[in-house]
PDB file of N, CA and C in Angstrom:
ATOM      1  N   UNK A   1      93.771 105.833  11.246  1.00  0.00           N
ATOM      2  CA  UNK A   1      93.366 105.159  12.455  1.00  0.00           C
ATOM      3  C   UNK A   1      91.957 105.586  12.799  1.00  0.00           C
ATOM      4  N   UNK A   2      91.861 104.629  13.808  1.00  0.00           N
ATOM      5  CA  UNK A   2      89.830 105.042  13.958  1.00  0.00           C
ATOM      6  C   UNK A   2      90.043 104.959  15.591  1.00  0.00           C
ATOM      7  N   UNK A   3      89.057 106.842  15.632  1.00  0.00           N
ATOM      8  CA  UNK A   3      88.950 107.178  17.236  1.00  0.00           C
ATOM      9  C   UNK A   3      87.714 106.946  17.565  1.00  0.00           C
ATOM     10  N   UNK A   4      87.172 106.045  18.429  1.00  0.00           N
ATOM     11  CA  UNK A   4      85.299 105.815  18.916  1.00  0.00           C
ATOM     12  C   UNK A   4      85.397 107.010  19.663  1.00  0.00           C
ATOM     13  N   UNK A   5      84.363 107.696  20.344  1.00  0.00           N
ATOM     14  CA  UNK A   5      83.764 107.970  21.332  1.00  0.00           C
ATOM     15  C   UNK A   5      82.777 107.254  21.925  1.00  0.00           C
ATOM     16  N   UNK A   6      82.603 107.260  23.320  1.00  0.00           N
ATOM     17  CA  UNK A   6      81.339 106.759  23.639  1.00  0.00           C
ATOM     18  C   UNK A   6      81.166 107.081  25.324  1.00  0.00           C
ATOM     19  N   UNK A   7      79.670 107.213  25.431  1.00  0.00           N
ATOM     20  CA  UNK A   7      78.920 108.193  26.151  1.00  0.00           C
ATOM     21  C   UNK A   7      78.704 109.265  25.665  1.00  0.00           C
ATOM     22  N   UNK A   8      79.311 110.403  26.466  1.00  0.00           N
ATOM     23  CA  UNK A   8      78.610 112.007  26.781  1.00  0.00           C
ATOM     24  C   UNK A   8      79.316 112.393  25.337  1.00  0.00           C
ATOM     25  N   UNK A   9      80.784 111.591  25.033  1.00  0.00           N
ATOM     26  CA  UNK A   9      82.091 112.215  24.343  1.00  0.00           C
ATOM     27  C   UNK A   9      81.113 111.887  22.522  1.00  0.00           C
ATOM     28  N   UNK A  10      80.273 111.009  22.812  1.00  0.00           N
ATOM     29  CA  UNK A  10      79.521 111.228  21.272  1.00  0.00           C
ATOM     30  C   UNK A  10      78.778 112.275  20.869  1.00  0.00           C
ATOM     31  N   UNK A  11      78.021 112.809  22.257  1.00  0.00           N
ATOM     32  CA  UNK A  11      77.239 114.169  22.428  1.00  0.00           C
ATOM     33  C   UNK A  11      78.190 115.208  22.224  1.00  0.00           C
ATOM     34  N   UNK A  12      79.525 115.237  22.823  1.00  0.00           N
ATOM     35  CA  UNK A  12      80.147 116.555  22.451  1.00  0.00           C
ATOM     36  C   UNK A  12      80.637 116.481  21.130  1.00  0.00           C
ATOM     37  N   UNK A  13      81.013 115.494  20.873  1.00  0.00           N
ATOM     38  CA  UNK A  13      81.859 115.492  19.134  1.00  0.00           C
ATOM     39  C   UNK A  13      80.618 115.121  17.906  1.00  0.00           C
ATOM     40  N   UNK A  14      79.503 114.578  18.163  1.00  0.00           N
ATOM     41  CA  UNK A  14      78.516 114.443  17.467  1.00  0.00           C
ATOM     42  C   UNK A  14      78.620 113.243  16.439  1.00  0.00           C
ATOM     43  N   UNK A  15      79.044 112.569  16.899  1.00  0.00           N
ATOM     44  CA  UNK A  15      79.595 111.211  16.026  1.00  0.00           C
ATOM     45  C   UNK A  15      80.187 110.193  17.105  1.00  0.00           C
ATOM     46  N   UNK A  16      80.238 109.067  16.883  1.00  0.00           N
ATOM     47  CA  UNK A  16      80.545 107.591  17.345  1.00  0.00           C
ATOM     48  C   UNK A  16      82.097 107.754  16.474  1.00  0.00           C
ATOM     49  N   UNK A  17      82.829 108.331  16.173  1.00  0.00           N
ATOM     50  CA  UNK A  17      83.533 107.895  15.281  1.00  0.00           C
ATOM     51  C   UNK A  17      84.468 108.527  14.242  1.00  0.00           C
ATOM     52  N   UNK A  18      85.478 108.702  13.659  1.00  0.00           N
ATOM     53  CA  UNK A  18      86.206 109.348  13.291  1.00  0.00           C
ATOM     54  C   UNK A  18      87.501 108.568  12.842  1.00  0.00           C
ATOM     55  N   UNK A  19      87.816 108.919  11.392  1.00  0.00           N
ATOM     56  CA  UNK A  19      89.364 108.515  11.236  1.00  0.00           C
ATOM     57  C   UNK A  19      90.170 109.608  10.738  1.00  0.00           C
ATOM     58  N   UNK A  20      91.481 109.516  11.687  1.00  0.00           N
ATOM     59  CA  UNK A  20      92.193 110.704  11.081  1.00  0.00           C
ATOM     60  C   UNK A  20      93.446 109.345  10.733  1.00  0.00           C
ATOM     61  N   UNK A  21      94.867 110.153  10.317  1.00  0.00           N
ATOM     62  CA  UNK A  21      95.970 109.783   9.872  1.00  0.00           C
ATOM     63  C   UNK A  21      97.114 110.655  10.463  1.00  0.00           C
ATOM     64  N   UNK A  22      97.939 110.310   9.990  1.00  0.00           N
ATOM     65  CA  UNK A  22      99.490 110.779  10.330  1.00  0.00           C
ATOM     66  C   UNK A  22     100.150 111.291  11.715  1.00  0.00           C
ATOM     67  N   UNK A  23      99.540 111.033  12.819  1.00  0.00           N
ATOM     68  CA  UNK A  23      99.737 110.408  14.175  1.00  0.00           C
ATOM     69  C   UNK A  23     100.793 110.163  14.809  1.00  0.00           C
ATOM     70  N   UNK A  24     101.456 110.159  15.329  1.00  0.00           N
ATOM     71  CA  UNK A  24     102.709 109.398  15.513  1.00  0.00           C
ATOM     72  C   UNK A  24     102.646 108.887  16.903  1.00  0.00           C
ATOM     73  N   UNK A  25     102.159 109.899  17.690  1.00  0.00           N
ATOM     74  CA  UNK A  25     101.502 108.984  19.310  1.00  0.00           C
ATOM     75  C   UNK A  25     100.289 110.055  19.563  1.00  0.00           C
ATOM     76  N   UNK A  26     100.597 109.378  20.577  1.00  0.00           N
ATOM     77  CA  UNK A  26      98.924 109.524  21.444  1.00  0.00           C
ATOM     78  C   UNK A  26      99.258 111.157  21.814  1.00  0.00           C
ATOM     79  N   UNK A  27     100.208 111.666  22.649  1.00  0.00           N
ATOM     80  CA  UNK A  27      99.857 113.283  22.601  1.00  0.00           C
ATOM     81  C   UNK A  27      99.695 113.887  21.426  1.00  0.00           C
ATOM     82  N   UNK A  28     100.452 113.525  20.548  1.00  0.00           N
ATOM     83  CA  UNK A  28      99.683 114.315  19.095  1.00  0.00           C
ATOM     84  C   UNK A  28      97.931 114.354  18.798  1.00  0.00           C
ATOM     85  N   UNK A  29      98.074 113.181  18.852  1.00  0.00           N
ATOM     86  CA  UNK A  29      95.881 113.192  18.484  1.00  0.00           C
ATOM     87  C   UNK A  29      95.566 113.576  19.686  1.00  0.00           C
ATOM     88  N   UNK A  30      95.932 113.825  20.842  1.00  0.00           N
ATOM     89  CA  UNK A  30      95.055 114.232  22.067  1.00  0.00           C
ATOM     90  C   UNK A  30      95.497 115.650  21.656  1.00  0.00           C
ATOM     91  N   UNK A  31      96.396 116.300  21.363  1.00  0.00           N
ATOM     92  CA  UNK A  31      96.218 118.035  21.005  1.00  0.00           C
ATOM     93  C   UNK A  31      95.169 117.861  19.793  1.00  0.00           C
ATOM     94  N   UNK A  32      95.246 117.480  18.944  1.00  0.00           N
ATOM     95  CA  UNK A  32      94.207 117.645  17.665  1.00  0.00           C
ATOM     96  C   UNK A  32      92.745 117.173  17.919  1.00  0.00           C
ATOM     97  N   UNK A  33      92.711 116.213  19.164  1.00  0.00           N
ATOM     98  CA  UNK A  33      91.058 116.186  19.196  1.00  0.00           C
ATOM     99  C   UNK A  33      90.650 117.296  20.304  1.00  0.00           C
ATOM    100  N   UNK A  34      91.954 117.920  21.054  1.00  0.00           N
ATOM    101  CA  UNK A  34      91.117 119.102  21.975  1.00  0.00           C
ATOM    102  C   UNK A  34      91.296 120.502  20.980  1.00  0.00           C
ATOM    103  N   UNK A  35      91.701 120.628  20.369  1.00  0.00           N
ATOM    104  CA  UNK A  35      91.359 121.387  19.099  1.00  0.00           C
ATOM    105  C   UNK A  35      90.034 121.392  18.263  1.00  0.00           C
ATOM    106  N   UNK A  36      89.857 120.175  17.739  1.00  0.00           N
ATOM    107  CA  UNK A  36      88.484 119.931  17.100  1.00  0.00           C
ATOM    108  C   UNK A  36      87.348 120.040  17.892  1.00  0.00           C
ATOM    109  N   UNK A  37      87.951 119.646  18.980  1.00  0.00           N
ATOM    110  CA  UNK A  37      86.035 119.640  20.007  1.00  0.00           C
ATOM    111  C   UNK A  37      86.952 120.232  21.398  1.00  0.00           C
ATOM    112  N   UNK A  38      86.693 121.420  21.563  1.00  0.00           N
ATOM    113  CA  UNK A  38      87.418 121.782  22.947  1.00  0.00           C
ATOM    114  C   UNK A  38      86.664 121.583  24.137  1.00  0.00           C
ATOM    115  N   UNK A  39      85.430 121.224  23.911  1.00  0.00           N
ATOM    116  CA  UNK A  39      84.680 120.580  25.122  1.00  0.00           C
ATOM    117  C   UNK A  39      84.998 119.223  25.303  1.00  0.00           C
ATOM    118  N   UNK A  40      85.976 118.425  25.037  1.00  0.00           N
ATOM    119  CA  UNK A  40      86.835 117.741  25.553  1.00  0.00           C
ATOM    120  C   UNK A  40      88.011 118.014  26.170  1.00  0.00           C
ATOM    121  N   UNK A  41      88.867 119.014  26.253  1.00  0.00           N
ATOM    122  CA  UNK A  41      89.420 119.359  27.450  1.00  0.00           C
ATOM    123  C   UNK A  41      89.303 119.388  28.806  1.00  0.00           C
ATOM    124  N   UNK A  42      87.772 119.778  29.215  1.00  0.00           N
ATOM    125  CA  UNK A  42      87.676 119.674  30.462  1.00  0.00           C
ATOM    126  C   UNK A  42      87.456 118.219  30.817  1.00  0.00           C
ATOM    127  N   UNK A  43      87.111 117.260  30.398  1.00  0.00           N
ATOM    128  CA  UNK A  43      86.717 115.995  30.377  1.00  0.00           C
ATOM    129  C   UNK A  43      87.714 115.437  31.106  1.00  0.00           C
ATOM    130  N   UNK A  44      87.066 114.039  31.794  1.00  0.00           N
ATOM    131  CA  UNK A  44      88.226 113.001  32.328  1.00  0.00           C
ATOM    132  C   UNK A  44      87.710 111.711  31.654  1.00  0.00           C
ATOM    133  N   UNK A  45      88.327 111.090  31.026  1.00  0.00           N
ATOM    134  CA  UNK A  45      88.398 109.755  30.241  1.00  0.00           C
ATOM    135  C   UNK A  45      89.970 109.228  30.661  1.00  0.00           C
ATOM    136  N   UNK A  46      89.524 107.807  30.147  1.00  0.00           N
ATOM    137  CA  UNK A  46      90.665 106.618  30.098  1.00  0.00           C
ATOM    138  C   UNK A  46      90.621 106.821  28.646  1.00  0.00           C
ATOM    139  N   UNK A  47      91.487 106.280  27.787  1.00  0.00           N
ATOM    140  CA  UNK A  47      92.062 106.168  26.451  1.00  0.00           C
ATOM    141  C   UNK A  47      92.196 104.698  26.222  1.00  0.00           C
ATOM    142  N   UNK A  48      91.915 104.097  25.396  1.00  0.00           N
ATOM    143  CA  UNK A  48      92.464 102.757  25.113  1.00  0.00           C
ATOM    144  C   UNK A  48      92.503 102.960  23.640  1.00  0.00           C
ATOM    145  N   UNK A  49      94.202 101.859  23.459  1.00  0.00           N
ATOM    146  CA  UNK A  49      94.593 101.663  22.278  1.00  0.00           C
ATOM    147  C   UNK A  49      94.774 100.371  22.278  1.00  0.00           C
ATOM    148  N   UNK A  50      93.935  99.549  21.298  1.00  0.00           N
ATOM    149  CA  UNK A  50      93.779  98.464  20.418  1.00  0.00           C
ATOM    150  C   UNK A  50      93.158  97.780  21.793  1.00  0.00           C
ATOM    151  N   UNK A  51      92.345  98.284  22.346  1.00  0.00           N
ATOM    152  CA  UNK A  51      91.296  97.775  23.313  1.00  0.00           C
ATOM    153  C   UNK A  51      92.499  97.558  24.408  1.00  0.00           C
ATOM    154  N   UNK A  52      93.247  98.230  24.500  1.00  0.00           N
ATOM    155  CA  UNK A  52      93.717  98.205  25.997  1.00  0.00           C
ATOM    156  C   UNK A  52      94.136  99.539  26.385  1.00  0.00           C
ATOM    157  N   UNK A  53      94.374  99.679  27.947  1.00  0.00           N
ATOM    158  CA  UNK A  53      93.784 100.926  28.288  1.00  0.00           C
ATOM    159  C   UNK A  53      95.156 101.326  28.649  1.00  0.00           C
ATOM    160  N   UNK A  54      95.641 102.642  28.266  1.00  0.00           N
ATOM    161  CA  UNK A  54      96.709 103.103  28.130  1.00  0.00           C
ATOM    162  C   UNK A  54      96.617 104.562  29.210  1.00  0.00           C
ATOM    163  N   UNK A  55      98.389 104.983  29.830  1.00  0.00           N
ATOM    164  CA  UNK A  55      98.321 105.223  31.372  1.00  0.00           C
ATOM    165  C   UNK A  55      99.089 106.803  30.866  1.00  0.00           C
ATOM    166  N   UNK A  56     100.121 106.364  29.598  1.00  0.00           N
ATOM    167  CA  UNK A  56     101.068 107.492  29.382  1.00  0.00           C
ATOM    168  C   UNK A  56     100.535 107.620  27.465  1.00  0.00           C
ATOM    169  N   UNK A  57     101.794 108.454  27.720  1.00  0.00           N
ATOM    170  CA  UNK A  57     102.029 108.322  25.782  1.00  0.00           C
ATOM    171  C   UNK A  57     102.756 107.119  25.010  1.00  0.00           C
ATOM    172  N   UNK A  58     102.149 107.073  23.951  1.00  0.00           N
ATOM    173  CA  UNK A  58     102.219 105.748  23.341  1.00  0.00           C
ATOM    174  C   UNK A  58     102.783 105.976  22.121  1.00  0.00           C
ATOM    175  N   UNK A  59     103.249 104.827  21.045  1.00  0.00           N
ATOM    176  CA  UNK A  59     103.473 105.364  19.750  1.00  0.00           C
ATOM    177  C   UNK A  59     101.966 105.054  18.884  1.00  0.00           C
ATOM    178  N   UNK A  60     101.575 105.740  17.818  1.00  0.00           N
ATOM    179  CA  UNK A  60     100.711 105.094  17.096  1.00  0.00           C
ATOM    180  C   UNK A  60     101.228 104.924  15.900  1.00  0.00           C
ATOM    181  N   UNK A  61     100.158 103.839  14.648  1.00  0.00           N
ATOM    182  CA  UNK A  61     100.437 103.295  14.128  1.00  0.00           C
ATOM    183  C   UNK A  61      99.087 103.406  13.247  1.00  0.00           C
ATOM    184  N   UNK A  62      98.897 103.910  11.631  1.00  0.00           N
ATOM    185  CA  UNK A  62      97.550 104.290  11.052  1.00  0.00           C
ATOM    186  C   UNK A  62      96.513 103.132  10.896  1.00  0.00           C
ATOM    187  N   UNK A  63      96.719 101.353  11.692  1.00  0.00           N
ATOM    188  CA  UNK A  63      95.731 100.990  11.484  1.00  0.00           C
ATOM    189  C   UNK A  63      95.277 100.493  13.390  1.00  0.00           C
ATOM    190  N   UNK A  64      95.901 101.407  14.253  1.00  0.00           N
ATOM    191  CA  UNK A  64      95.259 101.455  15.685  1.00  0.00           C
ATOM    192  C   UNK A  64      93.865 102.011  15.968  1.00  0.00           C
ATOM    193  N   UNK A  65      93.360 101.687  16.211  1.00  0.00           N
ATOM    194  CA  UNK A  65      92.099 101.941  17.074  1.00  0.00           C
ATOM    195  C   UNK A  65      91.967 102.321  18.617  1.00  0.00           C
ATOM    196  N   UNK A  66      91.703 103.867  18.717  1.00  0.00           N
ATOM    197  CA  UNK A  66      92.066 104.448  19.984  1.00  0.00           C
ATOM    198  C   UNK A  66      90.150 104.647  20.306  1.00  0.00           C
ATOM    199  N   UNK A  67      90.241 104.552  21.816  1.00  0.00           N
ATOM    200  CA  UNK A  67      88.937 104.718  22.084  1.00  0.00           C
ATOM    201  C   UNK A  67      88.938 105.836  23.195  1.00  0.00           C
ATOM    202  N   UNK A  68      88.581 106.668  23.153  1.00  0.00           N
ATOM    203  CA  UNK A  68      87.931 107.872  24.678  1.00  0.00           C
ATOM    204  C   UNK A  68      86.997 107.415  25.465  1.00  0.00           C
ATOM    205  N   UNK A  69      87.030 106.854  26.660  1.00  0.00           N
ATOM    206  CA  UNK A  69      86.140 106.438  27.963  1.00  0.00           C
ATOM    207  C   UNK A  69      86.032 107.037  28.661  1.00  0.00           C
ATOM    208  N   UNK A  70      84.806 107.598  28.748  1.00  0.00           N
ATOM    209  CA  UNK A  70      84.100 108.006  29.775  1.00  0.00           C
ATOM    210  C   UNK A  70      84.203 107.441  31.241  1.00  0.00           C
ATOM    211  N   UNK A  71      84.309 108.288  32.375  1.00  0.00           N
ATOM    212  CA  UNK A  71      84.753 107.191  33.863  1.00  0.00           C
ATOM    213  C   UNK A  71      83.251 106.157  33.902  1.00  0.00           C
ATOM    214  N   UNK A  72      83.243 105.501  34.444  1.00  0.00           N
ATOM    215  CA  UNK A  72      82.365 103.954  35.164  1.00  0.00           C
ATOM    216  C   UNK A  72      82.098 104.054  36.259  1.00  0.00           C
ATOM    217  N   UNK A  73      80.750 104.274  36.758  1.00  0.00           N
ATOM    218  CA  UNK A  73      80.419 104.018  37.937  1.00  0.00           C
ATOM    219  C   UNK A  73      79.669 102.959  38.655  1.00  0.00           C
ATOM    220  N   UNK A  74      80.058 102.185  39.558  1.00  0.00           N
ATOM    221  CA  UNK A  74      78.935 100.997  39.504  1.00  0.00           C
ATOM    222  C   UNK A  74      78.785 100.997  40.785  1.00  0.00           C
ATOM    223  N   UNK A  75      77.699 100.092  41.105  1.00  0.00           N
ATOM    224  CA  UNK A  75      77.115  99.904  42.503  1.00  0.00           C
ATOM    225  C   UNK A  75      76.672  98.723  42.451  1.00  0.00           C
TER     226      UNK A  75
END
């Protein structure tokens, strides 16, 4: 599966981008990406899977596309 980052979350992980495998939901890769880059722990993002934005844990599936969002501020 393929994880984007985007904003600050490309600056901390140093890449747009990443595919891992064997997944099974979403708390699994959220322990393994605050493992790999622990300056994502403190972070607050939305998550979206297959471009929609997800609230809990999910199942995954190795050809999903999960994204880390940065919050939105507008005026």
């Amino acid at each position: 599966m393929k994880v984007l980052f985007f904003g600050r979350f490309k600056d901390i992980t140093g890449t747009g981008e990443v595919e891992v495998e064997g997944f099974k939901n979403l708390s699994d890769l959220k322990a393994y990406l605050f493992e790999k880059y622990p300056k994502l722990r403190g972070e607050t993002f939305a998550i979206a899977v297959n471009f929609e934005i997800v609230h809990s844990d999910v199942e995954l599936n190795d050809n999903d596309e999960i994204a880390l969002l940065p919050p939105i501020a507008g005026g």
